[in-house]
N, C-alpha and C. Protein backbone atom coordinates (compact mmCIF):
# COMPACT_ATOMS: atom_id res chain seq x y z
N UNK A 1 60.43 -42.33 57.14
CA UNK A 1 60.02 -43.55 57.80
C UNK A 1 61.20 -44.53 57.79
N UNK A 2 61.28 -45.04 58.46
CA UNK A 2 62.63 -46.59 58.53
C UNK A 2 62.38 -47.28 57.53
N UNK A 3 63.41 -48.16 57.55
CA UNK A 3 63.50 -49.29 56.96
C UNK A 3 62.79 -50.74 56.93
N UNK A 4 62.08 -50.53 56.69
CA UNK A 4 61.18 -51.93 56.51
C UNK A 4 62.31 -53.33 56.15
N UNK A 5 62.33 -54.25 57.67
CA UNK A 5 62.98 -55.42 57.26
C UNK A 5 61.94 -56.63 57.13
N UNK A 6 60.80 -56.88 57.40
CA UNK A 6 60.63 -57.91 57.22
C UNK A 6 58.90 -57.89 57.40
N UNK A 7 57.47 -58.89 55.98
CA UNK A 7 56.45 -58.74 56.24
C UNK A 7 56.24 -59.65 55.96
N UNK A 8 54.87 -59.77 56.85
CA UNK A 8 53.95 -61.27 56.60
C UNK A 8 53.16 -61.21 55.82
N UNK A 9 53.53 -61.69 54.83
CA UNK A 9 52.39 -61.98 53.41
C UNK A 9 52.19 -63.03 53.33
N UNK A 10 51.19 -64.10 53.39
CA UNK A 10 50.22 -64.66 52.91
C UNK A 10 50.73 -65.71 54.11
N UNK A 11 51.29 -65.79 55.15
CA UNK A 11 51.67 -66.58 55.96
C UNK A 11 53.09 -66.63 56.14
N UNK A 12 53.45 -66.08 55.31
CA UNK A 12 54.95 -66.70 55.23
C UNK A 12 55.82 -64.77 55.68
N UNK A 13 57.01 -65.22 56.81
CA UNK A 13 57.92 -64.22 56.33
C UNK A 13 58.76 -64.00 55.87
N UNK A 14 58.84 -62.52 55.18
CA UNK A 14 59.69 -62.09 53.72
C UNK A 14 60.61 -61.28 54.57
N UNK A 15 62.01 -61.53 54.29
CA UNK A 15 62.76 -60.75 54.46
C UNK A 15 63.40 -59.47 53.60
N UNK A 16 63.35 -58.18 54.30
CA UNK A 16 63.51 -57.81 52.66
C UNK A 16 64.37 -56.48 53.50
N UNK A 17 64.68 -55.08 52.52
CA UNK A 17 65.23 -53.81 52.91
C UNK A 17 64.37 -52.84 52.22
N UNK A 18 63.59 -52.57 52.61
CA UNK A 18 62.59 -51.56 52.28
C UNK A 18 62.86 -50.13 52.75
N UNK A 19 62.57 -48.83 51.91
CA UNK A 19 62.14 -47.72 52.63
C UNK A 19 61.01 -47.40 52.76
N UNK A 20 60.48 -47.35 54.36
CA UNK A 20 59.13 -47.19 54.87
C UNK A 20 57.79 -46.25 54.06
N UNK A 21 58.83 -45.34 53.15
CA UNK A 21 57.83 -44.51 52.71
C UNK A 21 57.86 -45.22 51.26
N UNK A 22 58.37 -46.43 50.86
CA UNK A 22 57.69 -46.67 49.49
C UNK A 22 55.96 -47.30 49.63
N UNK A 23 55.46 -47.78 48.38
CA UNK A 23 54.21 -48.35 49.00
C UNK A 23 54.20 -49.66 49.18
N UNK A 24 53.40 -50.15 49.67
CA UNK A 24 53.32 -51.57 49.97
C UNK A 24 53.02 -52.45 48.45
N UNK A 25 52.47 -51.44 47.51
CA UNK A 25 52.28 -52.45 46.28
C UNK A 25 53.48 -52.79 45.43
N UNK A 26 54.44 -51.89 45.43
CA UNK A 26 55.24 -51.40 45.08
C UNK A 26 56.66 -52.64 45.60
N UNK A 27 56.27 -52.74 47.12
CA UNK A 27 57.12 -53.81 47.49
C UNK A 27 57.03 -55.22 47.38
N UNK A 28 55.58 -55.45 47.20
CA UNK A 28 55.42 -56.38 46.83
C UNK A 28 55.42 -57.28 45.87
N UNK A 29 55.16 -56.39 44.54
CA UNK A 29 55.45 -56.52 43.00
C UNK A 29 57.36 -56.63 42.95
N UNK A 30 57.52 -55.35 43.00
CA UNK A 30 58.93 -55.70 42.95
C UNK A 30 59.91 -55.76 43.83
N UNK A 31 59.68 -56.10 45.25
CA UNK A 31 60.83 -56.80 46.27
C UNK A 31 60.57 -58.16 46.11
N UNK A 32 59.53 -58.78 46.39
CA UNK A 32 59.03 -60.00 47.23
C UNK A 32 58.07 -60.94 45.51
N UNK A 33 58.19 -60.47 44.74
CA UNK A 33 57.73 -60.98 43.06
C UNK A 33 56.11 -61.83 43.39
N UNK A 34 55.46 -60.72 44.56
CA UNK A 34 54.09 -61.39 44.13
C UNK A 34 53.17 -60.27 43.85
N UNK A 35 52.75 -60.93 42.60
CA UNK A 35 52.65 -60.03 41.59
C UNK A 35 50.88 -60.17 41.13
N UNK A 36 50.22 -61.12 41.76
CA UNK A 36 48.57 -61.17 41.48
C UNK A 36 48.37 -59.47 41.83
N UNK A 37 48.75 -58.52 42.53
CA UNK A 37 47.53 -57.46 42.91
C UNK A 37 48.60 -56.79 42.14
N UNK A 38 47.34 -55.52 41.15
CA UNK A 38 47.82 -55.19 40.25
C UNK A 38 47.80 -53.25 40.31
N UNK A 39 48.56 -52.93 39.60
CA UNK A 39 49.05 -50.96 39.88
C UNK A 39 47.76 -50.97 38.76
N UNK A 40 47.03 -50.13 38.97
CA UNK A 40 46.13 -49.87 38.34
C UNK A 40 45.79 -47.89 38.28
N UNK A 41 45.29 -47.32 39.21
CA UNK A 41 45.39 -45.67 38.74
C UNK A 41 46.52 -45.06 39.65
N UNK A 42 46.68 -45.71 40.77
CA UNK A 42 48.00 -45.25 41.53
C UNK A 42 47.29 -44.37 42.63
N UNK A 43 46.21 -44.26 42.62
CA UNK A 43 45.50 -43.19 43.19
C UNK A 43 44.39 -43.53 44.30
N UNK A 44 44.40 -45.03 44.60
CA UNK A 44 43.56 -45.37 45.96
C UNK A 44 42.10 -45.59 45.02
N UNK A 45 41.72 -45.19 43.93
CA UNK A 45 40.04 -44.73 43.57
C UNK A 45 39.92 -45.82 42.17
N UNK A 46 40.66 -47.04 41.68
CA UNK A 46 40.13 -47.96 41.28
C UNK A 46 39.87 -49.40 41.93
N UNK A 47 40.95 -50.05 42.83
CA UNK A 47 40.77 -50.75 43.66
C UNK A 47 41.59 -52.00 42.98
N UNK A 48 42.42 -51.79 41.82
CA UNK A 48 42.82 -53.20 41.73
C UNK A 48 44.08 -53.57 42.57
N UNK A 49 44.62 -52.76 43.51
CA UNK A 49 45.72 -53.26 44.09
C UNK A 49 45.30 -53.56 45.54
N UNK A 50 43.61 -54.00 45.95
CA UNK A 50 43.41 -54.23 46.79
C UNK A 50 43.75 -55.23 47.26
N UNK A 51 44.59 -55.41 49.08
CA UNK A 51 45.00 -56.20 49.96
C UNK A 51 44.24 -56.16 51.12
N UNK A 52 44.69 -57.48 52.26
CA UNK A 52 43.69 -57.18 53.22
C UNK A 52 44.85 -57.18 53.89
N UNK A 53 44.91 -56.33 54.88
CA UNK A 53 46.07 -56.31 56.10
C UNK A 53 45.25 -56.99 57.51
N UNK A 54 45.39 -57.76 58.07
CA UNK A 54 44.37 -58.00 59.35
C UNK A 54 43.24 -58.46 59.00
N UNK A 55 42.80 -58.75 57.60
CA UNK A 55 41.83 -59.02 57.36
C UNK A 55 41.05 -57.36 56.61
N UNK A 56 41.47 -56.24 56.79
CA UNK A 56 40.92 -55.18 56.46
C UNK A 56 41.18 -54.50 55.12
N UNK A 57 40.19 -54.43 54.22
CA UNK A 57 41.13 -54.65 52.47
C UNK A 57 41.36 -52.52 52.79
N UNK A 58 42.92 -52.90 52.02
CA UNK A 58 43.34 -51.80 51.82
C UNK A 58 43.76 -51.18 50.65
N UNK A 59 44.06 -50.53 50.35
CA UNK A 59 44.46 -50.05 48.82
C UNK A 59 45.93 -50.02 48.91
N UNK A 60 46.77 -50.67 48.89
CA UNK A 60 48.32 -51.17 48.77
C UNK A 60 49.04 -50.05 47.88
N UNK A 61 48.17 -49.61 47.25
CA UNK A 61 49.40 -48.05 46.15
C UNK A 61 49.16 -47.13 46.66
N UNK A 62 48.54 -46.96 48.02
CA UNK A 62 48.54 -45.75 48.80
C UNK A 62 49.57 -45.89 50.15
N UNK A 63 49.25 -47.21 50.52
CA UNK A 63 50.08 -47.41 51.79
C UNK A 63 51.13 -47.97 52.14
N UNK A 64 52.14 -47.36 53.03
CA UNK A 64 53.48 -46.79 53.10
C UNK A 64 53.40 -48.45 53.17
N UNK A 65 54.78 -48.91 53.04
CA UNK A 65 55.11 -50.13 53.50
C UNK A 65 55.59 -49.97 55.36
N UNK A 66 55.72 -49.38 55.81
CA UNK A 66 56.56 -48.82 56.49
C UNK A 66 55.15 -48.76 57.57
N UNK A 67 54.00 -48.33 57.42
CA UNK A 67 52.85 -48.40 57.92
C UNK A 67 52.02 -50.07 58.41
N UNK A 68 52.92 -50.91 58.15
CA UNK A 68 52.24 -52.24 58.26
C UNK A 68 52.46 -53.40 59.12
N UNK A 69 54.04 -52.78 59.46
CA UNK A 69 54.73 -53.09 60.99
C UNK A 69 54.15 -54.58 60.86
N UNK A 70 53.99 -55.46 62.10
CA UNK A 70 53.74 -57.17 61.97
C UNK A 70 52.78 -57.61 61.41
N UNK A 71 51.95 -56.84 60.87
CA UNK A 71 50.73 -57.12 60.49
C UNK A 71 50.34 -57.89 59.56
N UNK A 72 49.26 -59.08 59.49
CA UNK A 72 49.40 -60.06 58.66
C UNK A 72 48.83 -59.53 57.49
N UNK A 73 49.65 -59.54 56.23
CA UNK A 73 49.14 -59.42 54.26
C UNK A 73 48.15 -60.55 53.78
N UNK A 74 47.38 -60.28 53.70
CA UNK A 74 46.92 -61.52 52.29
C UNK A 74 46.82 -61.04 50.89
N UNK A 75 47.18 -61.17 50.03
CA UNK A 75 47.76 -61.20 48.46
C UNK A 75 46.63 -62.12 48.00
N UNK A 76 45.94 -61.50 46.84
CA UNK A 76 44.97 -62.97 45.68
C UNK A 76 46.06 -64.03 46.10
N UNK A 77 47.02 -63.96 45.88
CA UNK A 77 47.54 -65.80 46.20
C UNK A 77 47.53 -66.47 46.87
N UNK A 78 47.50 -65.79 48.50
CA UNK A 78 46.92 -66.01 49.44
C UNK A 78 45.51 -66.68 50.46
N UNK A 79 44.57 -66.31 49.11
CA UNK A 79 43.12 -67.03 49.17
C UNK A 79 43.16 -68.18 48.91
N UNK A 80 44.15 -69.10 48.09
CA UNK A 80 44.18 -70.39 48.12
C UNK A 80 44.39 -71.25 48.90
N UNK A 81 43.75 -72.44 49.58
CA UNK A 81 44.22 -73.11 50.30
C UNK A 81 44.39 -74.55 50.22
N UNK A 82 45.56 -75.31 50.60
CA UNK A 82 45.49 -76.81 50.10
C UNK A 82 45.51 -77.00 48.67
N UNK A 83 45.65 -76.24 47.76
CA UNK A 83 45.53 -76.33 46.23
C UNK A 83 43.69 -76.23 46.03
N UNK A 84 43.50 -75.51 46.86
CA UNK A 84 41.46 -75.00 45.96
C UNK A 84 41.36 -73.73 46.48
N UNK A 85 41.28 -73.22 45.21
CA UNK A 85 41.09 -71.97 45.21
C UNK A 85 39.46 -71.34 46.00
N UNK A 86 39.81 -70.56 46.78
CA UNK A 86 38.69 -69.80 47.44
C UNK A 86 37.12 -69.81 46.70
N UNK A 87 36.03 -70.01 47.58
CA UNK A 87 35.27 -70.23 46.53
C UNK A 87 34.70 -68.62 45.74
N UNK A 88 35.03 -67.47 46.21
CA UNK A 88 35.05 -66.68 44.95
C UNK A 88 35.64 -66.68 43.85
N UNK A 89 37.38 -67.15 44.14
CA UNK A 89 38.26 -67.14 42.77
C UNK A 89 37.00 -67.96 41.72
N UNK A 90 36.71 -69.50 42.69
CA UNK A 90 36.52 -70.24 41.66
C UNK A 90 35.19 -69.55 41.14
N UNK A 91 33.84 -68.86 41.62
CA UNK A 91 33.05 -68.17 41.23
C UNK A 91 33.29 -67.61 40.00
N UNK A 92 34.34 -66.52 40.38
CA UNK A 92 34.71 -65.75 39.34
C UNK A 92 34.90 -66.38 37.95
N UNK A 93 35.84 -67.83 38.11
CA UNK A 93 35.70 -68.13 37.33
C UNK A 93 34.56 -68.89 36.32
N UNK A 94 33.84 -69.55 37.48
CA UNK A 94 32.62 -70.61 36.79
C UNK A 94 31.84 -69.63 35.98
N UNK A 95 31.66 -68.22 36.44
CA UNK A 95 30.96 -67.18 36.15
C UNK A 95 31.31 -66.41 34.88
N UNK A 96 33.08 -66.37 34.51
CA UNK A 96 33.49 -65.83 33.35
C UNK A 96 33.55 -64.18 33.96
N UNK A 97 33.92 -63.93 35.38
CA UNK A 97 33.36 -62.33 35.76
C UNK A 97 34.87 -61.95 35.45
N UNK A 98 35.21 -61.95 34.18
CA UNK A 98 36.93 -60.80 33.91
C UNK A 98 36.47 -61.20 32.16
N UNK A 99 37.31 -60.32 31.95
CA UNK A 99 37.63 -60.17 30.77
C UNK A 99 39.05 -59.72 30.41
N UNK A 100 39.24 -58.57 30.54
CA UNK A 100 40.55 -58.18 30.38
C UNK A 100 41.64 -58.87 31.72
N UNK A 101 40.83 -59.33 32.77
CA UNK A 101 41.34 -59.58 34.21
C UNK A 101 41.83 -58.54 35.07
N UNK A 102 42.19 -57.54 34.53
CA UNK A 102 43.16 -56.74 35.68
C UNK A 102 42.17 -56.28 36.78
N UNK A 103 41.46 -56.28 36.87
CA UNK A 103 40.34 -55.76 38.01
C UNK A 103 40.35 -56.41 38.52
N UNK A 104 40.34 -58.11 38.36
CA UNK A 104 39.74 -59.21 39.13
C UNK A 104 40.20 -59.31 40.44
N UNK A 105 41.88 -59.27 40.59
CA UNK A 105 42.54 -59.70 42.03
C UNK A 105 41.91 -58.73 42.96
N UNK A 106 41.79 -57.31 42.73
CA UNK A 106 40.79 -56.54 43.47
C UNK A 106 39.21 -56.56 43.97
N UNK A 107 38.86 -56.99 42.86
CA UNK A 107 37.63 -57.38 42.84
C UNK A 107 37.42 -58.66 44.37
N UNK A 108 37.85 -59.53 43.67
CA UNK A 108 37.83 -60.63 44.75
C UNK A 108 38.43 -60.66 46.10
N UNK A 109 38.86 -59.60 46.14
CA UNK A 109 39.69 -59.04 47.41
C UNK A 109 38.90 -58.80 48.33
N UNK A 110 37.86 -57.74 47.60
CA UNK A 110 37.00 -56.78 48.16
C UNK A 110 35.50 -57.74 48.76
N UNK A 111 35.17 -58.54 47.68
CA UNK A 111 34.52 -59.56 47.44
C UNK A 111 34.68 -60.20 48.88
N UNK A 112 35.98 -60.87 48.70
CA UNK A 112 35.94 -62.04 50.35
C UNK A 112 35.77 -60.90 51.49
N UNK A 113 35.86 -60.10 51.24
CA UNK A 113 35.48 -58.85 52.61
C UNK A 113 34.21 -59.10 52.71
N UNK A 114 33.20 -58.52 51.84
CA UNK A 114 31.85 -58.45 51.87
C UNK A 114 31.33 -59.89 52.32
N UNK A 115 31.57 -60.87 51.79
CA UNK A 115 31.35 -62.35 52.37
C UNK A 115 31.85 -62.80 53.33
N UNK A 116 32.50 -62.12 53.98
CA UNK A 116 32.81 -62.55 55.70
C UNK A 116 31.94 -61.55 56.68
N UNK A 117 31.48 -60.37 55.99
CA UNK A 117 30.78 -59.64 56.97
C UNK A 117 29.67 -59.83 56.58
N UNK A 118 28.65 -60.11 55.02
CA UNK A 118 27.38 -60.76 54.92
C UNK A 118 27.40 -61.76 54.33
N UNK A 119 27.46 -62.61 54.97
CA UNK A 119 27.09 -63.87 53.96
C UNK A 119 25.79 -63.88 52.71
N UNK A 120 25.02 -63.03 53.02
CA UNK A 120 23.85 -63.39 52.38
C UNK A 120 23.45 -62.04 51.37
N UNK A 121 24.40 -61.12 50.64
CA UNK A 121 24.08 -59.82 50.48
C UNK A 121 22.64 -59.88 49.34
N UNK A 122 22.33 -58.65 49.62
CA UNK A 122 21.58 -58.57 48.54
C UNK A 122 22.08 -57.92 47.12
N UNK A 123 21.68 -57.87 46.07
CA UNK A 123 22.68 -57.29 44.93
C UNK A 123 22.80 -55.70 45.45
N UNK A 124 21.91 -55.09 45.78
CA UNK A 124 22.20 -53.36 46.29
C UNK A 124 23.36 -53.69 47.54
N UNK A 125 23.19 -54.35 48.06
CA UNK A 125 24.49 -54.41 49.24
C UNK A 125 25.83 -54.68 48.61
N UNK A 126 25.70 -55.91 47.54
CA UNK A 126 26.97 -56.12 46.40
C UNK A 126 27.44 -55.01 45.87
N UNK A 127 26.37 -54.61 45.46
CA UNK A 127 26.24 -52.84 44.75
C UNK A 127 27.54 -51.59 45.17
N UNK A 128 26.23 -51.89 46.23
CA UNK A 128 27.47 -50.78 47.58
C UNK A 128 28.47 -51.26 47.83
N UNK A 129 28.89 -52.53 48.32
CA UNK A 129 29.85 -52.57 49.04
C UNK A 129 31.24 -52.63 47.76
N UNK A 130 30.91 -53.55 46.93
CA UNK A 130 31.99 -52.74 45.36
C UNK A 130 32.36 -51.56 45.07
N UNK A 131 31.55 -50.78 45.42
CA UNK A 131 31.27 -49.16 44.61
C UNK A 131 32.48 -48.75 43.88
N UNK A 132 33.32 -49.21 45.52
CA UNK A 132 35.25 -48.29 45.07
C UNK A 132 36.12 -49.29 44.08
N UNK A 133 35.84 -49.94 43.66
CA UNK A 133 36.39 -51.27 43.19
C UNK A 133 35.54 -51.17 41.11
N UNK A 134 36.68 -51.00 40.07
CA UNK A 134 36.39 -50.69 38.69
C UNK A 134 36.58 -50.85 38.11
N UNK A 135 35.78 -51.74 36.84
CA UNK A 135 35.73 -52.77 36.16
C UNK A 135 36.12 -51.99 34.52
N UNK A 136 37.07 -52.09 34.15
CA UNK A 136 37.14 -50.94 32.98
C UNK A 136 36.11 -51.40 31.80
N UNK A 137 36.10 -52.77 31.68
CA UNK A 137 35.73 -53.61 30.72
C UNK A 137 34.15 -53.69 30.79
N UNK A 138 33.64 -53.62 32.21
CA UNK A 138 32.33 -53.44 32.37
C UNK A 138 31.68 -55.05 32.59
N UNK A 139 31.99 -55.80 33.25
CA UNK A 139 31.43 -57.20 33.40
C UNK A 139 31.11 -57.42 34.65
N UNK A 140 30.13 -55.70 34.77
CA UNK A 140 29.77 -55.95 36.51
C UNK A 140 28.75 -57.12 36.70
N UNK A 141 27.86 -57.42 35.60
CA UNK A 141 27.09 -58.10 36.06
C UNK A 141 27.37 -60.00 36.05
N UNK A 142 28.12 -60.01 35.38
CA UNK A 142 29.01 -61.19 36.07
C UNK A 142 30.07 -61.25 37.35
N UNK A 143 30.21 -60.26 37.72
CA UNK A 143 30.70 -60.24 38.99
C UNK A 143 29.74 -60.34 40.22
N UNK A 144 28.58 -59.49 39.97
CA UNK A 144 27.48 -60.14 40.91
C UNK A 144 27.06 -61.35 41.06
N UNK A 145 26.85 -61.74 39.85
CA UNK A 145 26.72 -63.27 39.90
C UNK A 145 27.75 -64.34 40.61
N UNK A 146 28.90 -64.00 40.29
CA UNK A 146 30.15 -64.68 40.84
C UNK A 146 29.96 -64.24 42.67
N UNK A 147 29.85 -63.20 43.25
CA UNK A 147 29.82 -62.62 44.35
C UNK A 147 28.34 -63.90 44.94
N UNK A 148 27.33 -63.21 44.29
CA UNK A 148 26.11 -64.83 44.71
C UNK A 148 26.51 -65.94 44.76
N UNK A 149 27.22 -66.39 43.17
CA UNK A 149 27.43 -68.02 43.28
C UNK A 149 27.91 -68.20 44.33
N UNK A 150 29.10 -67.49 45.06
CA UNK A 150 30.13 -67.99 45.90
C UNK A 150 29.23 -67.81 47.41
N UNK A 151 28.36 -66.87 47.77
CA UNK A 151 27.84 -67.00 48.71
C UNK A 151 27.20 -68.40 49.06
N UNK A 152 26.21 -68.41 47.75
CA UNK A 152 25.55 -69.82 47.80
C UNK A 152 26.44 -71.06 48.30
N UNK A 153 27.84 -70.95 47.72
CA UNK A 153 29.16 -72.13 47.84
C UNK A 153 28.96 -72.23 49.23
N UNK A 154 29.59 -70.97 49.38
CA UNK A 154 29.88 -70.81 51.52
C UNK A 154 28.95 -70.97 51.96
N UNK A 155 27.66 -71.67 51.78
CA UNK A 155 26.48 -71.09 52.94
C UNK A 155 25.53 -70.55 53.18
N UNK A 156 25.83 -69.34 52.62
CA UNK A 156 25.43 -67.99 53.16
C UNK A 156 24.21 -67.58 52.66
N UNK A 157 24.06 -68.31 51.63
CA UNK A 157 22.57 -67.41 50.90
C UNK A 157 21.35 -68.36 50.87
N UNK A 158 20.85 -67.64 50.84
CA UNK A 158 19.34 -68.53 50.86
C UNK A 158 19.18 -69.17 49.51
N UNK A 159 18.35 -70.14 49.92
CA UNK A 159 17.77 -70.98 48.65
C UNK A 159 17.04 -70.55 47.84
């Protein structure tokens, strides 16, 4: 694959010299030093290095950098705006849903996915739509909660 010169992460473009076949997590951690999404099994099947390309969360330690051509990145750092954090981050936090943290940037990745396509899930829809996404520490059920609180924030859920 070519040389990857240049990606849009979180709004901004990075100039960089990439080879197309490294991964995108890979370039991002160590070309471009943003470092919230985290290498976790290397293998696509825990979910903490989840990104959204286009809005579409992807697993970043599978995919080529080289595969992402103009396409807009959002990075956990990315969800912030104006200095306030997204209202899942802040969920997550009001909620206490990490412990060890390394799951979280994934988690919430996956998270603002599900809350732009249901605002209103039910916990089996939370359920499902997490499935691929793994909490080593086990604090799923504060992550549901955090996933609700934040619906409730945005809108989305009923009273």
């Amino acid at each position: 694959m070519p040389v990857v010169s240049e990606l849009n992460v979180n709004g901004v473009r990075h100039p960089l010299h990439a080879d197309g076949d490294r991964p995108l997590l890979s370039v991002l951690r160590d070309d471009l030093g943003i470092t919230g999404t985290k290498f976790g099994c290397g293998e696509g099947q825990c979910g903490a290095c989840t990104v959204h390309v286009e809005g579409v969360p992807i697993r970043s330690c599978l995919t080529p950098v080289g595969a992402i051509g103009p396409q807009r990145i959002t990075t956990i750092e990315g969800l912030e705006k104006d200095g306030r954090l997204h209202p899942l981050q802040q969920a997550f936090l009001d909620e206490g849903a990490m412990q060890c943290a390394y799951c979280t940037s994934g988690m919430i990745m996956s998270g603002v996915v599900l809350l732009a396509k249901n605002p209103d899930p039910t916990d089996e829809e939370i359920v499902r739509f997490m499935d691929g996404n793994i909490c080593r520490c086990g604090v799923y059920p504060r992550i549901l909660g955090a996933i609700k609180r934040a619906a409730k924030a945005m809108g989305g859920a009923r009273t």
